[in-house]
Protein backbone atom coordinates (compact mmCIF):
# COMPACT_ATOMS: atom_id res chain seq x y z
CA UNK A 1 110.49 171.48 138.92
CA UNK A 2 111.98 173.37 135.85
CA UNK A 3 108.97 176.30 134.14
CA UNK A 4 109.08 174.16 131.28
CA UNK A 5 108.46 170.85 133.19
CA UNK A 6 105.27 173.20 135.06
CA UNK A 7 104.14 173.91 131.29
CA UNK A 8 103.76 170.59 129.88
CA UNK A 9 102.09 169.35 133.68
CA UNK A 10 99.31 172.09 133.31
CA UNK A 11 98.95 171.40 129.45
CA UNK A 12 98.38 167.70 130.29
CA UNK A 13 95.77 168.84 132.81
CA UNK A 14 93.65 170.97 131.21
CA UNK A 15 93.74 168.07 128.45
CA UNK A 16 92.00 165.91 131.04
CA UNK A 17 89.97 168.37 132.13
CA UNK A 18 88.78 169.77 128.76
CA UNK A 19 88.96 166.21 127.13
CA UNK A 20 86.43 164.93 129.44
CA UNK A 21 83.51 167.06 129.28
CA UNK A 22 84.04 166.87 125.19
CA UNK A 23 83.54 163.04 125.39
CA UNK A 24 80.73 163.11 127.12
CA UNK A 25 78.95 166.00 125.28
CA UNK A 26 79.54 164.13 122.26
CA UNK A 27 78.35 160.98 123.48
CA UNK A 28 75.20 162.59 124.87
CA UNK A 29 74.56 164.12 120.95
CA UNK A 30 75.07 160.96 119.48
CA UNK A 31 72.56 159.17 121.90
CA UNK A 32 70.21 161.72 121.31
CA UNK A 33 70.57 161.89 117.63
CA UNK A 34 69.71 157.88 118.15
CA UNK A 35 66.69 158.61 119.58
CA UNK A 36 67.08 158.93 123.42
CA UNK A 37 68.85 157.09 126.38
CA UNK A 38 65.51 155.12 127.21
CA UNK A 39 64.57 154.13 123.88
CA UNK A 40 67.47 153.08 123.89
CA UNK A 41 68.43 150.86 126.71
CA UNK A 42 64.76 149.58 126.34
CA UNK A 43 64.84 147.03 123.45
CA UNK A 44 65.41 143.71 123.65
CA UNK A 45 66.78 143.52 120.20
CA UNK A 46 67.17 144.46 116.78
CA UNK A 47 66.63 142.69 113.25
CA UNK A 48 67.53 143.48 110.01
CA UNK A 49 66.45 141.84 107.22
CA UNK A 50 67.96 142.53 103.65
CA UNK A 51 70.55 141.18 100.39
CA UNK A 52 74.04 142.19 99.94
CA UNK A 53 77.23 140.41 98.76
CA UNK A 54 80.42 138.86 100.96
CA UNK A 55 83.20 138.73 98.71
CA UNK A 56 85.77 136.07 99.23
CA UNK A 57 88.52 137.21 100.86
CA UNK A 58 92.24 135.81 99.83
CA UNK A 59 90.35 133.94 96.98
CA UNK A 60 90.77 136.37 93.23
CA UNK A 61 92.41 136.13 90.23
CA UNK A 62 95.33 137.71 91.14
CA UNK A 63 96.57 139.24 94.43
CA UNK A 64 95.51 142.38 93.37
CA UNK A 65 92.31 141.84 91.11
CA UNK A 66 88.89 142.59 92.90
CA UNK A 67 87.58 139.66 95.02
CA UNK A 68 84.98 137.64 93.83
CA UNK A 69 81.80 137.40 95.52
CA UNK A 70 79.04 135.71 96.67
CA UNK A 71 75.78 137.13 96.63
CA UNK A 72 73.83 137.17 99.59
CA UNK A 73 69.90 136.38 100.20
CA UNK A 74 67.76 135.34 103.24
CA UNK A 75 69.71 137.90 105.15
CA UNK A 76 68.40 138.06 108.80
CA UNK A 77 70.62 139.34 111.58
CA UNK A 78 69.41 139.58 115.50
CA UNK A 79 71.00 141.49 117.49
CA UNK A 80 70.60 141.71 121.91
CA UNK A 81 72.80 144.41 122.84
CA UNK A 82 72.07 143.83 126.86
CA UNK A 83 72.24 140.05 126.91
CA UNK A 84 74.97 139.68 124.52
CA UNK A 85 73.71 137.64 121.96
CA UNK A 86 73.63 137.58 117.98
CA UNK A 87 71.92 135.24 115.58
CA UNK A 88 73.17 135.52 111.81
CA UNK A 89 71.46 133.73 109.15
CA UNK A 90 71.88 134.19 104.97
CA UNK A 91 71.94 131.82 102.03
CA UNK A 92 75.28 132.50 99.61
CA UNK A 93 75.61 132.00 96.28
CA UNK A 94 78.78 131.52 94.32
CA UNK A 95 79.22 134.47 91.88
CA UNK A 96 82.19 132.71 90.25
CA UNK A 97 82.77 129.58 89.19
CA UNK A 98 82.82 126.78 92.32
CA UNK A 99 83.34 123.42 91.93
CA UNK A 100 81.20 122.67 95.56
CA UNK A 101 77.62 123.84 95.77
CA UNK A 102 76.79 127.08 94.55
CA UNK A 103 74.35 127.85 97.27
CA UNK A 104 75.34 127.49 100.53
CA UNK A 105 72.57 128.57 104.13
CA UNK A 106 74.81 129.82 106.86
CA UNK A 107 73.90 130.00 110.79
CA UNK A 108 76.26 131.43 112.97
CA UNK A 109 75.73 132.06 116.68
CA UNK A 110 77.06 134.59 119.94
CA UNK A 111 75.82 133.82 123.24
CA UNK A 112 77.93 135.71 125.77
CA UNK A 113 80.43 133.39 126.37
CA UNK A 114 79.64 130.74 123.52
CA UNK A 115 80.06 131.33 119.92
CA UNK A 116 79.03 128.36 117.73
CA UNK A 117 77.78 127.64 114.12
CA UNK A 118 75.01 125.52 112.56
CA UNK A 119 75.06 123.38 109.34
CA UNK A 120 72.68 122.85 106.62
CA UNK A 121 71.51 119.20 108.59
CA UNK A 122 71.12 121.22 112.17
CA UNK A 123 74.60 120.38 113.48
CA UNK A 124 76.07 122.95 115.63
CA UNK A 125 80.24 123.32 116.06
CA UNK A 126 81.15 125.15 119.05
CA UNK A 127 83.89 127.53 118.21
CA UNK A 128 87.45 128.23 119.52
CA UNK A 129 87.13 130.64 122.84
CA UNK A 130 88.97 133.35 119.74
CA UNK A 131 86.40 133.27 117.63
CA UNK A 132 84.25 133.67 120.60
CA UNK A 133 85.89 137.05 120.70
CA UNK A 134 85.59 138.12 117.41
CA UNK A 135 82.15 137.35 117.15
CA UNK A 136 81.60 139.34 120.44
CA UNK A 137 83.27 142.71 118.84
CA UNK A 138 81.41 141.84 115.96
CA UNK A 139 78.41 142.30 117.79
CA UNK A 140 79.79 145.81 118.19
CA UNK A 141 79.44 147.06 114.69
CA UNK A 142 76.16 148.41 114.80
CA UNK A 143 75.31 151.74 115.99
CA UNK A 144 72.28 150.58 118.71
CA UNK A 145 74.72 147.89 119.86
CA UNK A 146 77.87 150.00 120.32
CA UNK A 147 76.10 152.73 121.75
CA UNK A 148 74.20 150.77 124.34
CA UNK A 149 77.68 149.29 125.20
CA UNK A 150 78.65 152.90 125.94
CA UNK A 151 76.03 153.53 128.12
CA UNK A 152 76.69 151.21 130.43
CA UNK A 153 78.27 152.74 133.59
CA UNK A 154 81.04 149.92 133.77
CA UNK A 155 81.94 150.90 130.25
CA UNK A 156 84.89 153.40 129.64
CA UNK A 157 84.58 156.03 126.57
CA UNK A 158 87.28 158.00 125.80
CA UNK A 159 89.87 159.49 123.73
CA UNK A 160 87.73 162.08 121.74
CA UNK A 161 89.42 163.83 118.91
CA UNK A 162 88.29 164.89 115.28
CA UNK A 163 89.18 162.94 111.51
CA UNK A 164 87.95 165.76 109.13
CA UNK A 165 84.22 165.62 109.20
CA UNK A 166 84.28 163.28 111.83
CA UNK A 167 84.58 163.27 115.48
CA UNK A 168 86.23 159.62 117.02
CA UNK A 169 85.85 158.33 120.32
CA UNK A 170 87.47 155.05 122.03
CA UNK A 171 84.75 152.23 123.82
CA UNK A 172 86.29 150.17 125.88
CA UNK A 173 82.89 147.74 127.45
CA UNK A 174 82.45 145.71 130.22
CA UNK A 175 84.39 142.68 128.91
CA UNK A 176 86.93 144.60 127.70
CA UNK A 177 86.13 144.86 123.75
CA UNK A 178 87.71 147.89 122.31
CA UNK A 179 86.97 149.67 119.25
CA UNK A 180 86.33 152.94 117.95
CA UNK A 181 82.77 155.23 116.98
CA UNK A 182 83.43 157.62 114.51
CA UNK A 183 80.77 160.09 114.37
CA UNK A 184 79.02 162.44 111.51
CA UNK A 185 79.85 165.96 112.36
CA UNK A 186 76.48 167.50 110.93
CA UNK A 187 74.19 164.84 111.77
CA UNK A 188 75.76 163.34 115.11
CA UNK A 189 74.82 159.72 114.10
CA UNK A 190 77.37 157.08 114.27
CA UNK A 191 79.33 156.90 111.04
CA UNK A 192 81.28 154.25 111.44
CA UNK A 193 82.40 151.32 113.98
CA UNK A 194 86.20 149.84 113.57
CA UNK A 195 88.17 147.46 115.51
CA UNK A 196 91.34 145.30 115.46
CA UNK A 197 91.58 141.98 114.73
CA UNK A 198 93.76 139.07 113.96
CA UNK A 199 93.32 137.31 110.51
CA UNK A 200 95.68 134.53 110.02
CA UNK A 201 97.30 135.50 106.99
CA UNK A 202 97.17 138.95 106.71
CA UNK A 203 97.72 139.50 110.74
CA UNK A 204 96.94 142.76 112.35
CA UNK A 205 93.78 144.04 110.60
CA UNK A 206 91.78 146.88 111.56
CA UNK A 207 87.97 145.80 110.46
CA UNK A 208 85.69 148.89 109.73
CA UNK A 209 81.30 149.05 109.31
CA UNK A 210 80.35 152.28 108.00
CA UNK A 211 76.37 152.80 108.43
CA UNK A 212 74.72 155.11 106.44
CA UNK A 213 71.09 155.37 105.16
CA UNK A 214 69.41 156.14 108.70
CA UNK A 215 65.59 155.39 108.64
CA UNK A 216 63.36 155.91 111.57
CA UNK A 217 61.85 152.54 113.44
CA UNK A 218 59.30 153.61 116.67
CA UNK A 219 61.63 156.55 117.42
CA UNK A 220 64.97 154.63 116.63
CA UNK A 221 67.83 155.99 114.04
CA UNK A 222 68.59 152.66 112.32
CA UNK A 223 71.19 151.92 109.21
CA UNK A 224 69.84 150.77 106.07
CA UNK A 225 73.47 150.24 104.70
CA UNK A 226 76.11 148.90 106.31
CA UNK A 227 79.72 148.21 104.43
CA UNK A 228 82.48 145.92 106.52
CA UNK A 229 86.13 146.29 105.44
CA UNK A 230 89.05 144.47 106.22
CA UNK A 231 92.31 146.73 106.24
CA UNK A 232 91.64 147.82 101.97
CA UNK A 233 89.63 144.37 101.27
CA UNK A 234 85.57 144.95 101.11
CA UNK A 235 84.00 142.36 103.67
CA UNK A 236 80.50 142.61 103.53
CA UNK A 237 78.34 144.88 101.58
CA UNK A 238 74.48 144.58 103.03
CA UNK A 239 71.73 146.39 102.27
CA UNK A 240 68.98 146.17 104.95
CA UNK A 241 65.05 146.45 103.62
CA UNK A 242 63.42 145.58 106.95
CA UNK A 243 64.60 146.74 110.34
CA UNK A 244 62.20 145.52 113.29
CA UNK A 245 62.27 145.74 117.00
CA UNK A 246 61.60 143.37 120.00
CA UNK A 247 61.09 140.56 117.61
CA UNK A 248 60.10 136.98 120.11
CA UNK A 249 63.16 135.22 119.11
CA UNK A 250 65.38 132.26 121.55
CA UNK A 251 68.64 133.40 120.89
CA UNK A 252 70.33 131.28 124.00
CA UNK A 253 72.94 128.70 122.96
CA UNK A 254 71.50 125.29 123.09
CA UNK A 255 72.56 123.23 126.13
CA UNK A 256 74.43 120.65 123.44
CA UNK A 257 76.51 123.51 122.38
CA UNK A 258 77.48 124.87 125.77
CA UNK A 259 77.84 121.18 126.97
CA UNK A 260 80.96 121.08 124.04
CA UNK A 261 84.23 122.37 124.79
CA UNK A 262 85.21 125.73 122.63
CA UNK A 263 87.33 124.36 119.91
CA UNK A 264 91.32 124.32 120.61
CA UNK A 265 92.77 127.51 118.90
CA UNK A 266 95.76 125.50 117.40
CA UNK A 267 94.79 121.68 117.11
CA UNK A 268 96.87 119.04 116.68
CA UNK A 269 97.93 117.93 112.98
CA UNK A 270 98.45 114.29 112.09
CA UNK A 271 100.10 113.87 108.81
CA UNK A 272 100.53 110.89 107.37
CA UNK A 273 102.76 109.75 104.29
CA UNK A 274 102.02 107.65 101.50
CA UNK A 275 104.99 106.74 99.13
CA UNK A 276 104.23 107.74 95.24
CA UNK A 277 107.16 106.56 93.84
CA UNK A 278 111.21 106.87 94.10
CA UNK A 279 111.96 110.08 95.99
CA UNK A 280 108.28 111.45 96.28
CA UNK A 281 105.65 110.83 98.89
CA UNK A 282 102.27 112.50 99.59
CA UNK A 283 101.74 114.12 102.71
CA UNK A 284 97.83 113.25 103.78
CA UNK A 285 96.05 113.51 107.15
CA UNK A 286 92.88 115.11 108.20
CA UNK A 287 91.14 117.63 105.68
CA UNK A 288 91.41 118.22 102.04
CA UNK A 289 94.69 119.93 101.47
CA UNK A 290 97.72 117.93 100.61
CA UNK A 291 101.49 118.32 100.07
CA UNK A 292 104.39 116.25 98.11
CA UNK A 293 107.69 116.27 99.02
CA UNK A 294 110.50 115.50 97.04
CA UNK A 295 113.82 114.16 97.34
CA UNK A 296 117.37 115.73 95.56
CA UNK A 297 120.77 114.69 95.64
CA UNK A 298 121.32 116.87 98.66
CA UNK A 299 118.20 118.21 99.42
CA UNK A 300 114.21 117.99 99.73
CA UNK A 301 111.92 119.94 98.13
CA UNK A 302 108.22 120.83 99.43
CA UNK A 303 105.55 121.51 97.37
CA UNK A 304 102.55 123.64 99.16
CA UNK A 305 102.14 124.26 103.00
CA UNK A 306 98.77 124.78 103.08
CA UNK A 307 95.60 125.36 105.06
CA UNK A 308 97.43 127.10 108.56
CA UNK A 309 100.35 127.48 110.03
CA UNK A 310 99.59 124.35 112.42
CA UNK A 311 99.52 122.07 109.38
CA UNK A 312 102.61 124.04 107.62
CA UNK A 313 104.26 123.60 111.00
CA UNK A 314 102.85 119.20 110.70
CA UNK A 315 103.95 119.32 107.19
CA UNK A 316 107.43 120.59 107.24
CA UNK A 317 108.38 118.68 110.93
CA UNK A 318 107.46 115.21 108.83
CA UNK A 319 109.13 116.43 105.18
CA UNK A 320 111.99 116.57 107.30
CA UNK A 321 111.92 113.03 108.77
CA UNK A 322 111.71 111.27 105.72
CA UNK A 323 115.21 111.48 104.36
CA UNK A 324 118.00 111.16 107.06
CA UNK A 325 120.96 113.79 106.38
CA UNK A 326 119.12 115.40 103.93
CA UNK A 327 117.66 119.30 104.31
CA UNK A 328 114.47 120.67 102.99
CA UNK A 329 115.53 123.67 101.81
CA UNK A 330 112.63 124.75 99.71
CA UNK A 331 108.78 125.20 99.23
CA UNK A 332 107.10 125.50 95.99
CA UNK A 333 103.81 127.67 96.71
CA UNK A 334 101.11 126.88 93.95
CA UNK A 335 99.32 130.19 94.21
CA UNK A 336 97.89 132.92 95.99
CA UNK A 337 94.63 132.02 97.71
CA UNK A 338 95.02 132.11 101.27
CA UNK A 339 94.31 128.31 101.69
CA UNK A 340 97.06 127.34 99.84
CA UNK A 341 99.37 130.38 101.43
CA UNK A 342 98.57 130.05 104.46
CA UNK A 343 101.63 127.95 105.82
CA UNK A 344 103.66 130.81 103.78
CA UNK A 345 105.45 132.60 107.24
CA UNK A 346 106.03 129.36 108.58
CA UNK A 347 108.36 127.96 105.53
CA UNK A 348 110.25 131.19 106.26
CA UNK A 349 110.53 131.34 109.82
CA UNK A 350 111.86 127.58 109.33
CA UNK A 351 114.84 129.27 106.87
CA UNK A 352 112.84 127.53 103.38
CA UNK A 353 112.83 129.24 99.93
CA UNK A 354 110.06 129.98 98.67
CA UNK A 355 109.37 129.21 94.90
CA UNK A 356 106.45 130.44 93.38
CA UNK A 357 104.47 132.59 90.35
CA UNK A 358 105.99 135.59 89.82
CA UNK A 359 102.96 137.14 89.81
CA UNK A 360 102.75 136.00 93.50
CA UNK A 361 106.20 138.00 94.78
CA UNK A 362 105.64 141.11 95.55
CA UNK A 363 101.93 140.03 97.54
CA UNK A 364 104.11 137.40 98.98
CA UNK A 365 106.49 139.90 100.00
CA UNK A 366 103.47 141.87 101.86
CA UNK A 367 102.15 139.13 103.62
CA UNK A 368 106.00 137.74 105.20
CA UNK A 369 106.38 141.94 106.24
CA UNK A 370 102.92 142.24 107.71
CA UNK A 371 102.52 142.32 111.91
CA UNK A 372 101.45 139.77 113.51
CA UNK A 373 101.16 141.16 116.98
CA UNK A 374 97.66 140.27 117.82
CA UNK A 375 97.91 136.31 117.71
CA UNK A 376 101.89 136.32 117.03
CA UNK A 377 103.21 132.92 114.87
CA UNK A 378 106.42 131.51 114.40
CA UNK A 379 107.80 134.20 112.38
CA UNK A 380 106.50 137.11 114.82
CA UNK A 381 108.49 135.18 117.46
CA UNK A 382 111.77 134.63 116.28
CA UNK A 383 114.03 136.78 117.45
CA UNK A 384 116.52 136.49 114.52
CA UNK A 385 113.76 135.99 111.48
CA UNK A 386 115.92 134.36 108.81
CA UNK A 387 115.87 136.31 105.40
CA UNK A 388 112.96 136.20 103.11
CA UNK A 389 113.82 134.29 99.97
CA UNK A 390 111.81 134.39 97.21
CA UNK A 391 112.32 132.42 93.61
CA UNK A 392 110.15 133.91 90.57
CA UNK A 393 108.65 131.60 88.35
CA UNK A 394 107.72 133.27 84.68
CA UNK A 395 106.71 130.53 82.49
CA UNK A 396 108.41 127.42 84.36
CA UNK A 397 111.86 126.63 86.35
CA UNK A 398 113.28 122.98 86.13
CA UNK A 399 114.77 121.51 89.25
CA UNK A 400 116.71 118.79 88.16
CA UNK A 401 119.83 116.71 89.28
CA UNK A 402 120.85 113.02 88.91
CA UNK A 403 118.13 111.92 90.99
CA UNK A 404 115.16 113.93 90.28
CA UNK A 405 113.59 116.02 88.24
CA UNK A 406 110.41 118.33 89.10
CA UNK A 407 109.69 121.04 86.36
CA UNK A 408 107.09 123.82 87.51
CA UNK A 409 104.67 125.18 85.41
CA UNK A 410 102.47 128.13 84.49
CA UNK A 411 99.06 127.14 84.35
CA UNK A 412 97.76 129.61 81.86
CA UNK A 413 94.44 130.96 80.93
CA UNK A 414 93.18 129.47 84.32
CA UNK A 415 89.57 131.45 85.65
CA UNK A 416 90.71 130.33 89.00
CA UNK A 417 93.50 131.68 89.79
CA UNK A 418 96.07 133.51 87.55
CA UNK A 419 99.61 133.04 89.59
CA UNK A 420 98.92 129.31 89.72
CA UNK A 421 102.03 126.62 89.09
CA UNK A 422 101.30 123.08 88.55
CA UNK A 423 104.69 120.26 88.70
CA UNK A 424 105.60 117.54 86.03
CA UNK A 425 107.70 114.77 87.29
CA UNK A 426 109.62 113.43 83.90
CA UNK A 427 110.45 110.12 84.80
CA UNK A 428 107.35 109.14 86.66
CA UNK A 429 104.53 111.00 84.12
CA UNK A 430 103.65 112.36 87.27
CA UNK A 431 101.47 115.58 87.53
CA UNK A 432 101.35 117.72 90.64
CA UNK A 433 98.38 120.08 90.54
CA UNK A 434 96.08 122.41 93.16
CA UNK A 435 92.70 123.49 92.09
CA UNK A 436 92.44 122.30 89.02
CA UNK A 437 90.60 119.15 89.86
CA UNK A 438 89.45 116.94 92.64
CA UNK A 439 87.76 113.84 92.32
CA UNK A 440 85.17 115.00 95.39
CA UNK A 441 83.89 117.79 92.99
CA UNK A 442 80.57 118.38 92.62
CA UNK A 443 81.50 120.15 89.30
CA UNK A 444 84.70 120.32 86.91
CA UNK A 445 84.93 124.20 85.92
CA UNK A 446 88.36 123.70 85.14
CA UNK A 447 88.56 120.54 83.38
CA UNK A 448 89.09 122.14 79.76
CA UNK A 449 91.84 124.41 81.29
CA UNK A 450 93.55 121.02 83.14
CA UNK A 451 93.41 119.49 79.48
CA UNK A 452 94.84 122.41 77.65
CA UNK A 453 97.83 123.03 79.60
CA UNK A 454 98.16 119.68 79.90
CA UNK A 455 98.42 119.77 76.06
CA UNK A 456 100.23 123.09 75.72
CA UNK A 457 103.10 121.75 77.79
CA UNK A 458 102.95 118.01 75.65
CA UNK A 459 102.87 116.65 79.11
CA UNK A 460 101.84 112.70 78.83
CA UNK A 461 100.85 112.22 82.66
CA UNK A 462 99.73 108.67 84.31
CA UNK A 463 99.10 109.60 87.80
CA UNK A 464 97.63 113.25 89.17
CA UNK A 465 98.96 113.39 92.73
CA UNK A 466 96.60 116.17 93.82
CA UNK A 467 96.75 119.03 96.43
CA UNK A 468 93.05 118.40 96.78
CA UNK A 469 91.42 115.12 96.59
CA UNK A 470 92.83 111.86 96.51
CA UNK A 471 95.55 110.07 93.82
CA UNK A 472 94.34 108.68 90.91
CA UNK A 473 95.30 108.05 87.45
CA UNK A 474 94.66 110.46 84.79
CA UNK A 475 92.79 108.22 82.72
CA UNK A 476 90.54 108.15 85.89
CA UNK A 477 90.40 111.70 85.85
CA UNK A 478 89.70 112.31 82.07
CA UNK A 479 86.65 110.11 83.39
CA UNK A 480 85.55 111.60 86.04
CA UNK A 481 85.79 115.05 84.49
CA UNK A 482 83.62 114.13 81.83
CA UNK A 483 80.82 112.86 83.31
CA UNK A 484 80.30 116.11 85.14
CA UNK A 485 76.55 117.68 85.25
């Protein structure tokens, strides 16, 4: 063994040996800035009653305006730290125009194993065994929760080290959740909670609570503020007016929900095609989002892979079959919003173009560069990804040849979305269009701006073949639009 060899063996040593004590010293001061090991370990649970906002995530103006939000009432969240479970309930309210009800009541559900959700009308949906997960770490970002997890012997805190004015350690629990305490360096309370997650667009995420506002409840340090990020993106904003203790509450899953299978983390797609006319068919199946594919002299053209990358996957598989010897080669991508975007890696992993607003690019650009290690897809998997192509669309792009014609459009002015394209099929008076109308609409917030760049374009359209919603033709939908409330 070389000196130098020696060196770095004893350095690494009295890391362990120094490192450990420091964890558990700081530990100890946060429990006790808490309010004690017993208090503690002895509650049965937590509630915390309050207002806040959730902005909607992959849902603004433009990929880099502020989200829009909905504002939150009725907020009551339970939370058993020793059994496991969590009860969420809150009523939302658009803040921005919505074409579905404005006011929606949410019930969502942990019970150890079982994660599950409950409508409006009482009906529960057991979720995917993933979500199960995620709700489980979610559980995590409170300071009484995360600490109790701590405390139990099985548990494994580690990794201390210092972040400017705060002092970070690792919590790895008894099922093997992970995230990270920060703690305040003058006060010893727990600053902040973060963890890592998969979303589906934006991949690897790190999701952060910061707690702040402590009030004391029968001896207990509790948060009056909590703030949830994802990565840059604000998730939740809450501001807490009641926290209470040991409230009688049944927060075990109902036997119909563990009686239901967890929901299958990838489902299966059907897609089914309805002809439109000459060269274009509509790509339906279950759920609201659609896709229209068209055919070239030597090629195919896609426009939208929406809603996941299962149904991009669905939707791109069947494009394919419909035109023997012919390639898709391309994907027009209406806009930004992660619903419509969502099949975005998939159309590049399967070697498509993507055409969209330019305004869209350089997000775009982001989201196809973005790890994906997590819950890997298609384009985290290939081991040769093909390259990223990207076609800007300013004001509009023709694609024509002998056989078709599909010119793309910038929807101006739109409230919705800013980046958004809409197609105009020439020879069919066909119009192509996401979000600006569907005939299932409770309201029409966008039915002047439809009619406008309808008119700004001198577009003369017969039949709206609709990302959302079903095909009608636009005399139908100057109708429906106009009886709206």
């Amino acid at each position: 063994m070389t000196p130098r060899t020696s060196s770095y063996l004893l350095l690494a040593l009295l890391l362990v040996c120094c490192g450990k004590p420091r964890t558990v010293k700081t530990l100890n001061r946060v429990v006790d800035a808490l309010g004690g090991r017993d208090r503690i370990l002895s509650v049965d649970n937590v509630t915390m009653e309050g207002e806040g906002t959730d902005p909607n995530l992959g849902q603004n103006l433009t990929p880099e305006s502020p989200l829009t939000v909905w504002k939150v009432t009725g907020y009551k969240c339970t939370l058993d730290p020793a059994n496991a479970r969590m009860l969420l309930e809150q009523t939302r309210a658009a803040q921005f125009p919505f074409a579905l009800a404005s006011a929606i009541r949410q019930r969502q559900a942990f019970d150890r194993d079982t994660a599950w959700d409950m409508d409006e009308d009482g009906h529960t949906t057991r979720l995917s065994e993933r979500a199960m997960l995620d709700r489980r770490v979610d559980m995590l970002h409170h300071p009484l929760a995360v600490v109790h997890a701590a405390l139990d012997p099985s548990a494994k805190v580690s990794n201390y080290r210092e972040q400017g004015d705060r002092e970070l350690l690792d919590v790895a629990t008894v099922n093997g959740d992970k995230v990270t305490l920060a703690i305040d360096k003058t006060t010893s309370l727990p600053a902040s909670v973060s963890s890592r997650a998969d979303q589906p667009n934006l991949g690897d995420v790190t999701i952060e609570t910061s707690f702040s506002d402590y009030e004391d409840v029968s001896g207990l340090k509790l948060p009056k503020h909590l703030v949830t990020r994802i990565d840059k993106w604000m998730r939740s904003d809450i501001r807490v007016s009641k926290n209470t203790l040991n409230v009688p509450v049944n927060l075990t899953a109902p036997d119909a929900v563990k009686g239901a299978l967890p929901a299958p983390e990838k489902p299966l797609v059907s897609v089914t095609v309805e002809p439109v006319a000459q060269g274009i068919w509509w790509l339906d199946g279950e759920g609201n989002h659609h896709s229209v594919v068209f055919e070239f002299n030597d090629h195919l053209t896609l426009f939208e892979v929406p809603s996941s990358e299962a149904r991009a996957k669905a939707i791109i598989e069947k494009a394919r079959s419909l035109s023997l010897g012919k390639p898709l080669t391309e994907v027009v991508v209406s806009h930004h919003h992660f619903d419509h975007s969502a099949g975005l890696r998939t159309a590049v992993a399967e070697g498509l173009a993507v055409i969209t607003q330019r305004g869209n690019v350089a997000f775009f650009k982001d989201l196809i560069a973005r790890k994906h290690t997590i819950v890997p897809d298609e384009l985290a998997m290939a081991l040769a990804p093909p390259p990223t192509q990207i076609k800007a669309v300013d004001d509009e792009l023709i694609l024509k040849d002998d056989v078709m014609e599909l010119d793309l459009y910038h929807v101006k002015n739109n409230s919705h979305a800013d980046t958004l394209l809409m197609g105009w099929v020439p020879r069919e008076h066909l119009l192509v269009q996401a979000d600006l109308y569907d005939s299932g609409w409770q309201r029409f917030p966008w039915a002047d701006n439809l009619r406008e760049n309808v008119a700004v374009r001198n577009l003369k359209p017969e039949k709206d073949v609709p990302i959302h919603g079903k095909i009608e033709s636009y005399a139908e939908v100057l109708k429906t639009m106009s009886r709206q409330p």
